[in-house]
Each structure stands twice: as C-alpha cells, then as structure tokens.
Protein backbone atom coordinates (compact mmCIF):
# COMPACT_ATOMS: atom_id res chain seq x y z
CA UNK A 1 107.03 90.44 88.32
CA UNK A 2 104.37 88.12 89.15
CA UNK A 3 102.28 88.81 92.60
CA UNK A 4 102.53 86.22 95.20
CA UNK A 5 99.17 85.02 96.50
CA UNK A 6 97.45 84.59 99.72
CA UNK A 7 93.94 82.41 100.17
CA UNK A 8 91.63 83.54 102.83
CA UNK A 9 88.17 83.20 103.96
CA UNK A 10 86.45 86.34 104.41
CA UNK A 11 83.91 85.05 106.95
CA UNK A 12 86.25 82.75 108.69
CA UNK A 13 88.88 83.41 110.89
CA UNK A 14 91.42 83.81 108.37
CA UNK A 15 89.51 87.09 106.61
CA UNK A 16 90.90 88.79 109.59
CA UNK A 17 93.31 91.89 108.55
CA UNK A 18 96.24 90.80 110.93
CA UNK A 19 95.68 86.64 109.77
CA UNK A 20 95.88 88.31 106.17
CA UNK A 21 99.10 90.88 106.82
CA UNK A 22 100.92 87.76 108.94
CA UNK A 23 100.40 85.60 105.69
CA UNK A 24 101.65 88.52 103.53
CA UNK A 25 104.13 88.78 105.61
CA UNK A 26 105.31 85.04 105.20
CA UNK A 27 105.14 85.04 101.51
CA UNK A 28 106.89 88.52 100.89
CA UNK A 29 109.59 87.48 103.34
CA UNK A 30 109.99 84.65 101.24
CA UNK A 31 110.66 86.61 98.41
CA UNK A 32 113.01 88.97 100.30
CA UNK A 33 110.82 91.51 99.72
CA UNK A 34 110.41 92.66 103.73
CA UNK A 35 110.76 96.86 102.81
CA UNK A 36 108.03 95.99 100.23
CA UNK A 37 106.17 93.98 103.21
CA UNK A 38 106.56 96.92 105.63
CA UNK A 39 105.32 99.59 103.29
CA UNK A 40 102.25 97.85 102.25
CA UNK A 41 101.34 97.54 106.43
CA UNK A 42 101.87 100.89 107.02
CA UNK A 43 99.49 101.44 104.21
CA UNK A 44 97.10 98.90 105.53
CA UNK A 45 97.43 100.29 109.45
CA UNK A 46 96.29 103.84 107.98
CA UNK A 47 93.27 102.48 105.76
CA UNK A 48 90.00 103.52 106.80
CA UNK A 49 87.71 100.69 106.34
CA UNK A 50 88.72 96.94 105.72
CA UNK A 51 87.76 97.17 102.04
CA UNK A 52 90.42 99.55 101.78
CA UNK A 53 92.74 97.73 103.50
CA UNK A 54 92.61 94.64 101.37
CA UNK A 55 92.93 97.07 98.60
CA UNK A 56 96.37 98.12 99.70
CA UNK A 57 96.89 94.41 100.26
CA UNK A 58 96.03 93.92 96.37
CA UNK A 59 98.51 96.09 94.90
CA UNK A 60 101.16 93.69 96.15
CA UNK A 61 99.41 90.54 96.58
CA UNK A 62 97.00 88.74 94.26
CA UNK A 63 94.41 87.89 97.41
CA UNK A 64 92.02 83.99 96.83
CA UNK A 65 88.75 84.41 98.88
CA UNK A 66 88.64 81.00 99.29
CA UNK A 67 84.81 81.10 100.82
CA UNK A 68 83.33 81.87 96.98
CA UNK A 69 84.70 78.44 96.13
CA UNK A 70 83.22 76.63 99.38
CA UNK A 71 79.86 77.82 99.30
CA UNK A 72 79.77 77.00 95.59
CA UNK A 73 80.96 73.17 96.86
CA UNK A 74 77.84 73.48 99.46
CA UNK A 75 75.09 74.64 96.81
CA UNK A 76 76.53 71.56 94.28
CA UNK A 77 76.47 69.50 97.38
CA UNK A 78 72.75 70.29 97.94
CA UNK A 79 71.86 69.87 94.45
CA UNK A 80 73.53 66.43 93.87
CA UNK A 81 70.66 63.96 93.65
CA UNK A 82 69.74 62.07 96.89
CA UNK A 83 70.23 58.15 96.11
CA UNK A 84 68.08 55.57 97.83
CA UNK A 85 69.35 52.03 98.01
C-alpha cells in the first residue's frame, strides 16, 4: 500500500509536531485508517526528541520538507542574471 504524504516546512510554522500529526491526521482519516492514525501518535507523544518523532511519523507517512525546495528557488533566484533596461 502506498504511503500518503504530508508537505511541511521544517523552519516554518508548519514543521511543528502537532501542525504535522493534525495533517496526518487529515490524510489517514481520509483513508479510514484512524486506529493506524492513533497508534502512530501515541508513538510520536512517547518519542524523545523531534527527530524521532518524525521518524515514527515516516513509517506511515512519506513526509515533503517543502523548505529544501524553497531555499533552492531563493539561491536560483539570486543567481538569475540582473537585467538592465
């Protein structure tokens, strides 16, 4: 079965752990999956460090850090040549 997936940005407001779990929780309810939800919060709740917690997330959900792909649009952006008219 193919993972649902969930974009976030991990040094924006959505990188939070409870912005993540509520989308999880959207996209797993979707699927009638809501046990499957439940067990992977408990597992989050109990994690020790945030890393770990988005590793619990992971086995579940396939998790987009969506922040890799802006700051790669800001370095292009800077690099685009400046034109003068």
């Amino acid at each position: 079965m193919k993972k649902p997936i969930v974009r976030f940005d991990i040094s924006g407001p959505s990188g939070n752990i409870f912005d993540i779990l509520g989308q999880c929780s959207k996209v797993l309810r979707k699927e009638h999956r809501i046990n499957d939800f439940n067990l992977m919060r408990d597992r989050v709740i109990t994690a020790s460090s945030y890393k770990d917690a988005l590793a619990e997330i992971r086995l579940d959900i396939d998790l987009i850090d969506i922040s890799e792909d802006q700051n790669e649009n800001r370095r292009n952006d800077r690099m685009k040549p400046i034109t003068v008219r």
